[in-house]
C-alpha atoms as a PDB file:
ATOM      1  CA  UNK A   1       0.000   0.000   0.000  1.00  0.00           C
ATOM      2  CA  UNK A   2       1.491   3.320  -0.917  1.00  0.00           C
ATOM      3  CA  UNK A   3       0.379   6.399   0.519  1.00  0.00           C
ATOM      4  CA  UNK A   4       0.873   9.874  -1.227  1.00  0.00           C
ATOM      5  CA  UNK A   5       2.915  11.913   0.043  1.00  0.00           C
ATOM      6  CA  UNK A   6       2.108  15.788   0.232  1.00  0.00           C
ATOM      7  CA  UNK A   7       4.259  18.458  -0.619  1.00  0.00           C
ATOM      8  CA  UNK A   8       3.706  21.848  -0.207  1.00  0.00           C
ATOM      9  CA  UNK A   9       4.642  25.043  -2.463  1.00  0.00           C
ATOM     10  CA  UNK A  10       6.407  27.193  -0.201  1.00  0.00           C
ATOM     11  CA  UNK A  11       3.883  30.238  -0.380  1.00  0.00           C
ATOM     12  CA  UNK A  12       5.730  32.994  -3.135  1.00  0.00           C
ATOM     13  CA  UNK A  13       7.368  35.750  -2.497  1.00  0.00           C
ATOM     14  CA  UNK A  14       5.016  38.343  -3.315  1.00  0.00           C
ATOM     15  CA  UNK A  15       2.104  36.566  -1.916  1.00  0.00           C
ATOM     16  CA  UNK A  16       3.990  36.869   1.681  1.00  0.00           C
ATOM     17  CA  UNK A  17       4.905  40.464   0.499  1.00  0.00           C
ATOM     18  CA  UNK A  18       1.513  41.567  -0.326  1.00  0.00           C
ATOM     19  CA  UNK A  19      -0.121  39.680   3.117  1.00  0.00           C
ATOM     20  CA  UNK A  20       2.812  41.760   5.344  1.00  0.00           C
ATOM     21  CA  UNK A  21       2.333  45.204   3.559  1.00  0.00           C
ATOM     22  CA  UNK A  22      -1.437  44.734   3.813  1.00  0.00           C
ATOM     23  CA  UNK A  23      -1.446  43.165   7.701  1.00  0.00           C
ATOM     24  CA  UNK A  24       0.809  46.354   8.147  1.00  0.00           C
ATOM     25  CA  UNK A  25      -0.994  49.187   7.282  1.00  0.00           C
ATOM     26  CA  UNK A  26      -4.509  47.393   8.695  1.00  0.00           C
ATOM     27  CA  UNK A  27      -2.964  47.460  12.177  1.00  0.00           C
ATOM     28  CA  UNK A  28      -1.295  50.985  11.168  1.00  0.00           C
ATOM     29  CA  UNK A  29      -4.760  52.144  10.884  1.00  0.00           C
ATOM     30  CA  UNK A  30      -6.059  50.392  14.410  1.00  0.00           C
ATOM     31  CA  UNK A  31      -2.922  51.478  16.378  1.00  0.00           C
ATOM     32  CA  UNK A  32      -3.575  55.219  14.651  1.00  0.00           C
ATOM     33  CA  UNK A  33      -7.340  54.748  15.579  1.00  0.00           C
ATOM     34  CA  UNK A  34      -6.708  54.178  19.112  1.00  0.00           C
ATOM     35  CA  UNK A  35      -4.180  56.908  19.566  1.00  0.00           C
ATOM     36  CA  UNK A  36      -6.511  59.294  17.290  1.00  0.00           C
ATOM     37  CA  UNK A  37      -9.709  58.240  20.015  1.00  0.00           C
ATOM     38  CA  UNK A  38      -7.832  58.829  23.027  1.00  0.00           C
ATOM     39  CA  UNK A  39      -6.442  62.017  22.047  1.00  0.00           C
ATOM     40  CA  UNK A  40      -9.520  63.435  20.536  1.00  0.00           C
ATOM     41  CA  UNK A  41     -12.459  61.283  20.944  1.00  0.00           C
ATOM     42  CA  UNK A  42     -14.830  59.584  18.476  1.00  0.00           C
ATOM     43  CA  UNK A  43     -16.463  62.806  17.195  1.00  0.00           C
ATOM     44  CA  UNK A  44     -14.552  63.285  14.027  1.00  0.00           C
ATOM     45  CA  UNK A  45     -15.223  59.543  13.233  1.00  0.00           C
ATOM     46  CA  UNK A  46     -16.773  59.133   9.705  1.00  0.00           C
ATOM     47  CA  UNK A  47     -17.796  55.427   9.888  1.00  0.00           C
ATOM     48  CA  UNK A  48     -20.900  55.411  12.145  1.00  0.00           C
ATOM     49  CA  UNK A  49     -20.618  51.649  12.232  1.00  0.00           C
ATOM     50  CA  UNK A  50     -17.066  52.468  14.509  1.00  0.00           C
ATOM     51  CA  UNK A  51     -18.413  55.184  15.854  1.00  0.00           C
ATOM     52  CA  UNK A  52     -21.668  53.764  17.071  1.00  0.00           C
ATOM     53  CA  UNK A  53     -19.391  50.389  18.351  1.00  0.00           C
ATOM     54  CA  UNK A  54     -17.312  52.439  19.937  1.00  0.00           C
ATOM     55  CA  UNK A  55     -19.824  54.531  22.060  1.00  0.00           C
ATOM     56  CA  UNK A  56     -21.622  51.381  22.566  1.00  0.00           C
ATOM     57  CA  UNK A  57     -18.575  48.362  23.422  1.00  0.00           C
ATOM     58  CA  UNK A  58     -15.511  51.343  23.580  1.00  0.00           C
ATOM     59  CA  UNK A  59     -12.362  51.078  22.373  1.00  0.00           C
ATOM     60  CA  UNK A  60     -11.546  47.515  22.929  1.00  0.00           C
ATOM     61  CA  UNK A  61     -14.788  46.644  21.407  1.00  0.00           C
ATOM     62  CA  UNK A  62     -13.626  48.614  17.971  1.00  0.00           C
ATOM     63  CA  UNK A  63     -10.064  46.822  18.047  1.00  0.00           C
ATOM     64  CA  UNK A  64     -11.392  43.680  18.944  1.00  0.00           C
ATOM     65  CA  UNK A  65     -13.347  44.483  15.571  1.00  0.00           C
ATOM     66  CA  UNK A  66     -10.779  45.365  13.857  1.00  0.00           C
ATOM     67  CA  UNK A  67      -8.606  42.793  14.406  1.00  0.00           C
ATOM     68  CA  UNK A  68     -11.057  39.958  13.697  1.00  0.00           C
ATOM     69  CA  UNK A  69     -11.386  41.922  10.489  1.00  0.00           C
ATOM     70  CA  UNK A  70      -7.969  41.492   9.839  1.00  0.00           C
ATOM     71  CA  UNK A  71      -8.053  38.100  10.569  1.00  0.00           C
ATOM     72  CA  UNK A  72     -10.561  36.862   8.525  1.00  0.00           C
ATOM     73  CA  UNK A  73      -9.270  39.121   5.318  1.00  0.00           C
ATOM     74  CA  UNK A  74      -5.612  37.402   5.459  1.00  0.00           C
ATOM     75  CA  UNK A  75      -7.677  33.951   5.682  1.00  0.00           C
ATOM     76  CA  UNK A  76      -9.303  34.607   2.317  1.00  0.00           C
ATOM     77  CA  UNK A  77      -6.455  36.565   0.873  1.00  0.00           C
ATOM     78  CA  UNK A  78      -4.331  33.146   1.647  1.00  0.00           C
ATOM     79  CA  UNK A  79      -7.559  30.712   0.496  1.00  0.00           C
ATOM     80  CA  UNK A  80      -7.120  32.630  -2.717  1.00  0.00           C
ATOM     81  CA  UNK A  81      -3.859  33.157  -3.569  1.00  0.00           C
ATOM     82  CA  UNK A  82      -3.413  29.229  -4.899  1.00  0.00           C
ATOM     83  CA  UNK A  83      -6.566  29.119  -6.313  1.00  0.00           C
ATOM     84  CA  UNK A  84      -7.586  32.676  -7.816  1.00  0.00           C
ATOM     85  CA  UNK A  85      -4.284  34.612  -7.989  1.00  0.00           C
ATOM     86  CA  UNK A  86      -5.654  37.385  -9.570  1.00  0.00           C
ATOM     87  CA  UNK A  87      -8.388  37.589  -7.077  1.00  0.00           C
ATOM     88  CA  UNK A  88      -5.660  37.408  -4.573  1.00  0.00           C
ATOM     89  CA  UNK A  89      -4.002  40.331  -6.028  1.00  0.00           C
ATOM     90  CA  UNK A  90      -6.829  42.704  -6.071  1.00  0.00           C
ATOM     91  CA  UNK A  91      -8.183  41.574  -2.497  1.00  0.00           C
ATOM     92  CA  UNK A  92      -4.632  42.353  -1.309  1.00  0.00           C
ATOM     93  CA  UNK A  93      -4.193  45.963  -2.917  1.00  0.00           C
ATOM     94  CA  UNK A  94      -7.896  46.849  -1.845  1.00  0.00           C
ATOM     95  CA  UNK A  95      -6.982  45.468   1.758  1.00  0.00           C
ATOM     96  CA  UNK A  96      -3.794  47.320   1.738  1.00  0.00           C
ATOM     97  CA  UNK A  97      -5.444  50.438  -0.034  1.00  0.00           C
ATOM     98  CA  UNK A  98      -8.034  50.553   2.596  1.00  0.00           C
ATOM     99  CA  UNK A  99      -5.671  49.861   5.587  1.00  0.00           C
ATOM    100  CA  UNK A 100      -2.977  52.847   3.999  1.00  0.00           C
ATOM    101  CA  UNK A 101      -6.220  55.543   3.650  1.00  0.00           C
ATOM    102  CA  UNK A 102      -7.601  54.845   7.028  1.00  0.00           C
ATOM    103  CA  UNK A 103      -3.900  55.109   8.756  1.00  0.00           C
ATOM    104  CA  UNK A 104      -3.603  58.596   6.405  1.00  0.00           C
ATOM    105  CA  UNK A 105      -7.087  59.695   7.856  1.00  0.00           C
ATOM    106  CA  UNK A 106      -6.691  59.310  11.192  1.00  0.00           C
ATOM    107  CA  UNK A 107      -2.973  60.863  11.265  1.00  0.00           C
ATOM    108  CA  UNK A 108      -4.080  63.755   9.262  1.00  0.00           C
ATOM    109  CA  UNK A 109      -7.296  64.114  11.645  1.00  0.00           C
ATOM    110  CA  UNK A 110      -5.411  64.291  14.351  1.00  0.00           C
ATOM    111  CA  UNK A 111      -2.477  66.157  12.876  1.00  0.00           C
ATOM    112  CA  UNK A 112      -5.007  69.414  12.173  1.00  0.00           C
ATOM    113  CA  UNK A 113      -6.749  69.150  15.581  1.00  0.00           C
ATOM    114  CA  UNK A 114      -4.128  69.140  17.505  1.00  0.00           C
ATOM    115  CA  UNK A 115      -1.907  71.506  15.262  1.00  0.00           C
END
């Protein structure tokens, strides 16, 4: 009886660079977030979903959010990227596109309120 062994691709290069820079500015966004709350509070918020989470389960309640969002994107991002690696590709630049405009939000936000 002969049993099959599995091998696995090591995951590319680009994949791995794409997940990082995207995992990156996601958190960049959070960790700017949470500074951005606690130095100004939630009223220049534009996503009433945070907002409204964050008046309702506070801070922690928003990161835990946040980071479960996270979480699942990199778990599709990696489901795709052997199977549909041009669905990979976009998911990753929108992921990293929204993670990059949320972490230039909040620092400019912040950056003009508190001069």
């Amino acid at each position: 009886m002969s049993h099959a062994i599995a091998t696995h691709e090591p995951i590319p290069r680009l994949v791995r660079l794409l997940l990082l820079m995207a995992v990156v500015a996601q958190l960049g966004d959070a960790i700017t977030f949470a500074l951005g709350s606690q130095m100004i509070g939630i009223g220049q918020e534009s996503n009433g979903l945070i907002a409204s989470l964050y008046r309702h389960a506070g801070l922690s309640g928003v990161l835990l959010l946040k980071g479960w969002a996270i979480l699942m994107t990199v778990s599709v991002l990696m489901l795709l990227a052997r199977r549909l690696p041009r669905a990979f590709m976009i998911g990753a630049v929108v992921a990293l596109g929204l993670g990059l405009l949320g972490l230039l939000s909040n620092t400019t936000t912040v950056a003009a309120l508190i001069g």
